[in-house]
C-alpha atoms as a PDB file:
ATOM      1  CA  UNK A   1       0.000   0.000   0.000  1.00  0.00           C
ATOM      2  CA  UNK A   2       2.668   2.478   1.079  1.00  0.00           C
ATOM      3  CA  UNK A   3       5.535   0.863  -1.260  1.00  0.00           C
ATOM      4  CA  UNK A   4       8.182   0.833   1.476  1.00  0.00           C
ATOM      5  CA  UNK A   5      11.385  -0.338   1.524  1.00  0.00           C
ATOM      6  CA  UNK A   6      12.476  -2.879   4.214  1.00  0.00           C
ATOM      7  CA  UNK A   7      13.440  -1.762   7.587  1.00  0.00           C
ATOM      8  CA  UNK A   8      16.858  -4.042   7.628  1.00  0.00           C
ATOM      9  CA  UNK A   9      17.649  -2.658   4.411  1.00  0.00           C
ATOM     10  CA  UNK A  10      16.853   0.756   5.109  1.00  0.00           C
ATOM     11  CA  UNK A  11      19.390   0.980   8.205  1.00  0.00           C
ATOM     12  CA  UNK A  12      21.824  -0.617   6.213  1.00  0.00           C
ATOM     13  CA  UNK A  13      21.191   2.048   3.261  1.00  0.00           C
ATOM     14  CA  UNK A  14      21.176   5.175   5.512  1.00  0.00           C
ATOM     15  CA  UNK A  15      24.462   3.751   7.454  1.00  0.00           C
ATOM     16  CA  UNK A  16      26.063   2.726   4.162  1.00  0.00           C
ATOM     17  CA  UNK A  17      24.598   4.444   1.194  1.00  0.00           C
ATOM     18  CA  UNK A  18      25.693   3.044  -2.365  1.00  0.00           C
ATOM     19  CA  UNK A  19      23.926   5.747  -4.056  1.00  0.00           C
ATOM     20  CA  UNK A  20      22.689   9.263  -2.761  1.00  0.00           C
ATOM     21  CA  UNK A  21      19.398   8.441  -4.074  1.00  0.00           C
ATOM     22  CA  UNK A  22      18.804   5.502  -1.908  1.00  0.00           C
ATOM     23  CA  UNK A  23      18.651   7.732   1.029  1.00  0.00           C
ATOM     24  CA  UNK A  24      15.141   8.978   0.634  1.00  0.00           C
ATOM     25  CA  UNK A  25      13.154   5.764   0.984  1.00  0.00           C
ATOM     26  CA  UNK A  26      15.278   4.593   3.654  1.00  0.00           C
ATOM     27  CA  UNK A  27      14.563   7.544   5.539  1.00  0.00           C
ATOM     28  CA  UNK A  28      10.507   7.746   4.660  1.00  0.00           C
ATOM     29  CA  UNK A  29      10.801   3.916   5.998  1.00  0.00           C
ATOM     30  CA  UNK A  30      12.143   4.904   9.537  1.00  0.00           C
ATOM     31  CA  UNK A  31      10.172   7.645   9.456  1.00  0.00           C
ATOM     32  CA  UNK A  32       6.681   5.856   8.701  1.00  0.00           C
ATOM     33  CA  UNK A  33       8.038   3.265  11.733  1.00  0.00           C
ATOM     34  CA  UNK A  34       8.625   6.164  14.374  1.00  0.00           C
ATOM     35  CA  UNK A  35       5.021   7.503  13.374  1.00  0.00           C
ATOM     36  CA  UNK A  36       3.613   4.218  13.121  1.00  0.00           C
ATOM     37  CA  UNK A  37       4.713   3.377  16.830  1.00  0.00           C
ATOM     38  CA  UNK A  38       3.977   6.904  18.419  1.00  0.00           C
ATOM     39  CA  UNK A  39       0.492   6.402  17.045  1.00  0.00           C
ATOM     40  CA  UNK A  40       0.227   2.608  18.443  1.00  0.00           C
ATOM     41  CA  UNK A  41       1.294   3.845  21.665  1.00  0.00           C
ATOM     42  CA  UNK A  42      -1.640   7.194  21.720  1.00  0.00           C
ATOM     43  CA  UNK A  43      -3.864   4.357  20.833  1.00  0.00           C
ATOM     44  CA  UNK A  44      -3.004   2.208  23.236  1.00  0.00           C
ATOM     45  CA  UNK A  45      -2.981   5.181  26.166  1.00  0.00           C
ATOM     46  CA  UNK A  46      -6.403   6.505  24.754  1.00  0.00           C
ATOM     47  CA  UNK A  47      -7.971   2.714  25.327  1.00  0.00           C
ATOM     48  CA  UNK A  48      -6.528   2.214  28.523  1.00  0.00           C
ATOM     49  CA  UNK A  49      -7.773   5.899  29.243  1.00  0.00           C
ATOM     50  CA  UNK A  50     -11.270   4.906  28.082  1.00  0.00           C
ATOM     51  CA  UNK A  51     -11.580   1.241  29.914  1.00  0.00           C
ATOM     52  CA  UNK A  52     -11.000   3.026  33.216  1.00  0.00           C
ATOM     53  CA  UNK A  53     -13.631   3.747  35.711  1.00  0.00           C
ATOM     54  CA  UNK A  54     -14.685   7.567  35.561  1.00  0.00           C
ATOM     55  CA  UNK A  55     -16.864   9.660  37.509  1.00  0.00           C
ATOM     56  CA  UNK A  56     -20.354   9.589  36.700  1.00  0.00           C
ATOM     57  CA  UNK A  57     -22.260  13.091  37.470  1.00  0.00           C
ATOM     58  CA  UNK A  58     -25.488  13.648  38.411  1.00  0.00           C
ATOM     59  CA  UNK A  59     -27.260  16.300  35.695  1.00  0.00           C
ATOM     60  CA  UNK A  60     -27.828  18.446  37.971  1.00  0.00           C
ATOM     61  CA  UNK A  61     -30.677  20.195  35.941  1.00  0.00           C
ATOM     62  CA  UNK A  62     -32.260  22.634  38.357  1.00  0.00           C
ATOM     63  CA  UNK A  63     -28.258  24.218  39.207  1.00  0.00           C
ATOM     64  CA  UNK A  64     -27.836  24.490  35.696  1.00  0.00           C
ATOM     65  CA  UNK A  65     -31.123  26.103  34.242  1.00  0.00           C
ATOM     66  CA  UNK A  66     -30.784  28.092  37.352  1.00  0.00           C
ATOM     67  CA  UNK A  67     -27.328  29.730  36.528  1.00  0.00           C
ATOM     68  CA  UNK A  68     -28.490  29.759  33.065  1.00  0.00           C
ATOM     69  CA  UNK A  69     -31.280  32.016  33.676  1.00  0.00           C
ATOM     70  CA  UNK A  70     -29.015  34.065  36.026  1.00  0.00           C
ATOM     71  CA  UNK A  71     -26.773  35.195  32.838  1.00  0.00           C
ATOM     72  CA  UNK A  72     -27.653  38.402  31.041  1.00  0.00           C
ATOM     73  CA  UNK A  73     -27.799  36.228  27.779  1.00  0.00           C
ATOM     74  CA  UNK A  74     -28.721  33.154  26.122  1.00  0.00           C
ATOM     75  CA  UNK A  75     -26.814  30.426  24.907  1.00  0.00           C
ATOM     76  CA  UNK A  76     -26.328  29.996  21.338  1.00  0.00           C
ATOM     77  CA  UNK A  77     -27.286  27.220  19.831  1.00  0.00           C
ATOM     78  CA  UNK A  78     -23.608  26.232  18.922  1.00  0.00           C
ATOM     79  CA  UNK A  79     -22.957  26.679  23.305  1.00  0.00           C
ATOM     80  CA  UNK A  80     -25.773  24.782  23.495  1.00  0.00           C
ATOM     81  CA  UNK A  81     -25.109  21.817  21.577  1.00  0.00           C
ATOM     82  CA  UNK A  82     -21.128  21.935  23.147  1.00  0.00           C
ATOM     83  CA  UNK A  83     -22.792  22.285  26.688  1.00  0.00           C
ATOM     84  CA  UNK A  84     -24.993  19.026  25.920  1.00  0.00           C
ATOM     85  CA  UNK A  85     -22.585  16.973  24.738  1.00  0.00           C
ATOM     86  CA  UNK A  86     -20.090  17.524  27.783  1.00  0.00           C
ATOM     87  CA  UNK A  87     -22.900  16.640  29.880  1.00  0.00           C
ATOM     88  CA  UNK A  88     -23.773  13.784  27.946  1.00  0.00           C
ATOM     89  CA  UNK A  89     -19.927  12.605  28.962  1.00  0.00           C
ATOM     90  CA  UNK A  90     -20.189  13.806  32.187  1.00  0.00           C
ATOM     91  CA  UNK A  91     -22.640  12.065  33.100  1.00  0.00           C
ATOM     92  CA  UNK A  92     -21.011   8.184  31.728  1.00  0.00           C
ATOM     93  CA  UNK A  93     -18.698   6.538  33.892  1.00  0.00           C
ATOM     94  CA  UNK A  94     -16.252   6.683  31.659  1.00  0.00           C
ATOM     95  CA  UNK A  95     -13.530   9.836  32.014  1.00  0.00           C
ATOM     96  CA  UNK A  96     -13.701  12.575  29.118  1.00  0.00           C
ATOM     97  CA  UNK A  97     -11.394  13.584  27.002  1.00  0.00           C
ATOM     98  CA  UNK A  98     -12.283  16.695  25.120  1.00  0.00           C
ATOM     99  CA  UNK A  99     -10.774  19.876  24.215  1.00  0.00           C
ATOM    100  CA  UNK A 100     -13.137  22.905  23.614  1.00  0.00           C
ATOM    101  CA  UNK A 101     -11.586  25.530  21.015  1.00  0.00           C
ATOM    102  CA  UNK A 102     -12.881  28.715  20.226  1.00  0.00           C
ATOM    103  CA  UNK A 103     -12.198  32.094  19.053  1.00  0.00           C
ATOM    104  CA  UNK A 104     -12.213  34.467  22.286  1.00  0.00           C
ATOM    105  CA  UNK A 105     -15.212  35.842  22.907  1.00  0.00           C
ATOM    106  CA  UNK A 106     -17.125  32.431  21.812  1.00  0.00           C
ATOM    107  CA  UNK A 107     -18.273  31.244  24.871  1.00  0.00           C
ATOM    108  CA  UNK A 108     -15.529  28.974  26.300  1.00  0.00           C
ATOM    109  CA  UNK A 109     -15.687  30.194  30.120  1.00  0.00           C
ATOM    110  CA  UNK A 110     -19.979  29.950  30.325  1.00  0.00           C
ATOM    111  CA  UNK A 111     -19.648  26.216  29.500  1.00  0.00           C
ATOM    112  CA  UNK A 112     -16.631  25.957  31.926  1.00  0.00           C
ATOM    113  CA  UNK A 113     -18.278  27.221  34.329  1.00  0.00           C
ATOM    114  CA  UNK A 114     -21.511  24.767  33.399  1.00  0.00           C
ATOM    115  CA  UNK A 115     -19.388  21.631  33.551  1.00  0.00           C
ATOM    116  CA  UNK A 116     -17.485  23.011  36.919  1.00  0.00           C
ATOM    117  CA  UNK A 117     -21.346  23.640  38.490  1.00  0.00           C
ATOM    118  CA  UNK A 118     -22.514  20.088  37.578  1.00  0.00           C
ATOM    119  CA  UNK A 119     -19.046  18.826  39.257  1.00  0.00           C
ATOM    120  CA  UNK A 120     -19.555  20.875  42.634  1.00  0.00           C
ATOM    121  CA  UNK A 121     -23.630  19.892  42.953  1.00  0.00           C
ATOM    122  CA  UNK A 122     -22.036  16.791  42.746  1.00  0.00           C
ATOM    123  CA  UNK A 123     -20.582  16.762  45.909  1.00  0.00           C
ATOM    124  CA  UNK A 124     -16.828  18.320  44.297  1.00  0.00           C
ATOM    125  CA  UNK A 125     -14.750  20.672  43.914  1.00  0.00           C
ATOM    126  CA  UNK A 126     -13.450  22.237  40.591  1.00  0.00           C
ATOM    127  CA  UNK A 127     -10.953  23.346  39.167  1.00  0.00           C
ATOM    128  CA  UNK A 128      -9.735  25.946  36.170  1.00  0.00           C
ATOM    129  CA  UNK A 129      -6.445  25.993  34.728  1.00  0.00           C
ATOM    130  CA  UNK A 130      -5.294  29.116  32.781  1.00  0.00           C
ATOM    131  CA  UNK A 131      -2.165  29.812  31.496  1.00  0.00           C
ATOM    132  CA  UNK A 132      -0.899  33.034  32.721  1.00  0.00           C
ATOM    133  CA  UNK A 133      -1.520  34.715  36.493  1.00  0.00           C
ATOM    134  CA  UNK A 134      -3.395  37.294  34.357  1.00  0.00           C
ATOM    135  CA  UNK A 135      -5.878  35.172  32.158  1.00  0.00           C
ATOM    136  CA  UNK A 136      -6.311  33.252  35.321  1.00  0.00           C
ATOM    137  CA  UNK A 137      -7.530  36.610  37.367  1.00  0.00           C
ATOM    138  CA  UNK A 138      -9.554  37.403  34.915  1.00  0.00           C
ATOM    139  CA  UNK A 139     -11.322  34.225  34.839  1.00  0.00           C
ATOM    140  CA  UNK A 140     -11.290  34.123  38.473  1.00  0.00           C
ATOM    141  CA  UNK A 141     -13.007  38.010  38.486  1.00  0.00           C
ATOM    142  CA  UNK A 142     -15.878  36.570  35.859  1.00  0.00           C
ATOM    143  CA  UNK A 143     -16.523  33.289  37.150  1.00  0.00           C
ATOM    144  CA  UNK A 144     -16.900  34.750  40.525  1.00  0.00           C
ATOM    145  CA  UNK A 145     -19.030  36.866  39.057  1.00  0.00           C
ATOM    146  CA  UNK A 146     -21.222  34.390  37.230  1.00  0.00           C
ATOM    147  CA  UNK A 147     -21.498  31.747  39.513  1.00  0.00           C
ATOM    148  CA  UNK A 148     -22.236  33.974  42.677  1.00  0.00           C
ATOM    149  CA  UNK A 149     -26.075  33.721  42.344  1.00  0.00           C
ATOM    150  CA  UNK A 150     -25.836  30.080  42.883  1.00  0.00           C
ATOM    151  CA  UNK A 151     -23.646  30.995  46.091  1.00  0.00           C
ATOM    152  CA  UNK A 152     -20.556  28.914  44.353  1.00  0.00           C
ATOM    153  CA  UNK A 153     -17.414  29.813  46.225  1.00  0.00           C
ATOM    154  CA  UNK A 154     -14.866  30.728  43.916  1.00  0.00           C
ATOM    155  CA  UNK A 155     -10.762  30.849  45.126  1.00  0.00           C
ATOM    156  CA  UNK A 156      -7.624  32.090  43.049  1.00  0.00           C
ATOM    157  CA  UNK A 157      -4.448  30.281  43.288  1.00  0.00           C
ATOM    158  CA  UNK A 158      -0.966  31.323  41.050  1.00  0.00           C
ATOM    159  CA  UNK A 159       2.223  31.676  42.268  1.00  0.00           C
ATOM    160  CA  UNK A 160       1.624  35.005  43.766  1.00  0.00           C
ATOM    161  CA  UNK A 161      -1.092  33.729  45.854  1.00  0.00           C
ATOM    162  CA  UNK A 162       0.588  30.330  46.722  1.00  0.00           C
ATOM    163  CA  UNK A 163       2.912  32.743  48.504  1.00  0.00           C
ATOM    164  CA  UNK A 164       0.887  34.257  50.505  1.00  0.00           C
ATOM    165  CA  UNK A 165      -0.659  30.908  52.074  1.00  0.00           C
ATOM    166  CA  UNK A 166      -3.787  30.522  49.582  1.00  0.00           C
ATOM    167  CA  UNK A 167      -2.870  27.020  49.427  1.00  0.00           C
ATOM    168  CA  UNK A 168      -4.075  25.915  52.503  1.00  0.00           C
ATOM    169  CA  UNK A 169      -6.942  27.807  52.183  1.00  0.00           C
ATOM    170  CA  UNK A 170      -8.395  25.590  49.164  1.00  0.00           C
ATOM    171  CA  UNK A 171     -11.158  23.688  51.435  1.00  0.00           C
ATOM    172  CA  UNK A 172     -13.290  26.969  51.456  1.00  0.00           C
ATOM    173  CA  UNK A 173     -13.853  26.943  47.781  1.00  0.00           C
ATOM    174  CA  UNK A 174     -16.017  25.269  45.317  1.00  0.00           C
ATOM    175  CA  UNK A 175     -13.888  26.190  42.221  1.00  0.00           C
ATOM    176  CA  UNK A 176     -10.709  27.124  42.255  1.00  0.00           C
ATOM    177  CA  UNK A 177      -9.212  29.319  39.094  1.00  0.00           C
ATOM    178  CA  UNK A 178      -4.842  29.193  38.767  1.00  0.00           C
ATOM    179  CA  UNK A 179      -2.247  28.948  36.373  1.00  0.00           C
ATOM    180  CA  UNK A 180      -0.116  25.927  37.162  1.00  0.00           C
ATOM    181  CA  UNK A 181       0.388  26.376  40.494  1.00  0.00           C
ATOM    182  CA  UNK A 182      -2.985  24.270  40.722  1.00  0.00           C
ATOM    183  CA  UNK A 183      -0.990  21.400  39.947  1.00  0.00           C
ATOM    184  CA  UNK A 184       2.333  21.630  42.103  1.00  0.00           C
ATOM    185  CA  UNK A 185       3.585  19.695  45.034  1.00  0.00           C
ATOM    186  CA  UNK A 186       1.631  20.582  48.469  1.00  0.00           C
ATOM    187  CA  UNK A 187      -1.693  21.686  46.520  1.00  0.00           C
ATOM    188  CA  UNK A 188      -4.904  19.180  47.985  1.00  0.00           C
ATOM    189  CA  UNK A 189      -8.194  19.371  47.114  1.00  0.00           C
ATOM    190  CA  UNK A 190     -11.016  18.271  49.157  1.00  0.00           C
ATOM    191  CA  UNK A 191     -12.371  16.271  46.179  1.00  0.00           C
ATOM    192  CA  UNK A 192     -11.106  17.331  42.864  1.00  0.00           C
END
């Protein structure tokens, strides 16, 4: 199908090339091998990933048509149909794996803050990770902001805060918004 040369040949060939012109389907060879065992391997992770017991959320559907009434707007139908289908998962014992993209401006914190409010009516704590201290106070400001209504205690933790003690603090909060300093030595969670 892919017309490739054999591997033993191939080593030999880029090791000991008779020709110049030999060199290129040696190397597309050991290339396609490298690629073909990364991908084996992701494979491999993702089933091992997916057989694994996950948490299985209750819906939670008076908290969340609550908070969504709360907002001065309406989810779009796009939000919408994201929003369901990360419930959907959420609510399968199996643990999701998803990645939400989206220009800025699209929506991406409201259905953060959706799948962090089904987590904490489910008896835990959440958690969002941004990437610098000031994306994460900025999050922090408007999820605190959104989710107050529903009396959701929100926390900040970054490096600047881990200083001044925050981390022990992180029992009082319901959601917790931080750059990576969520995920270093000495941070607990009640039940993340």
């Amino acid at each position: 199908l892919y017309k490739l040369a054999e591997l033993q040949s191939s080593i030999l060939t880029l090791h000991f090339p008779a020709k110049l012109s030999e060199v290129e389907p040696a190397r597309r060879r050991l290339a396609f091998d490298e690629f073909f065992v990364f991908q084996l391997g992701l494979g491999l992770r993702q089933k091992s990933v997916q057989e694994s017991p996950g948490i299985t959320f209750a819906s939670n559907v008076v908290a969340v048509e609550k908070f969504k009434a709360s907002l001065p707007f309406q989810l779009t139908a796009a939000q919408e149909k994201v929003w369901q289908e990360i419930l959907s998962d959420m609510t399968q014992a199996r643990p999701m794996n998803r990645l939400l993209k989206g220009d800025v401006g699209s929506g991406k914190t409201v259905i953060a803050a959706l799948a962090a409010l089904v987590a904490i009516k489910s008896g835990y704590q959440a958690a969002v990770m941004a990437p610098t201290e000031i994306l994460a106070s900025q999050h922090y400001e408007k999820l605190s902001k959104m989710l107050q209504p529903l009396k959701i205690k929100v926390g900040l933790l970054t490096a600047s805060t881990a200083q001044k003690g925050e981390k022990q603090k992180l029992d009082n909060y319901d959601l917790i918004v931080g750059t990576h300093a969520l995920i270093q030595s000495g941070v607990v969670f009640r039940k993340l």
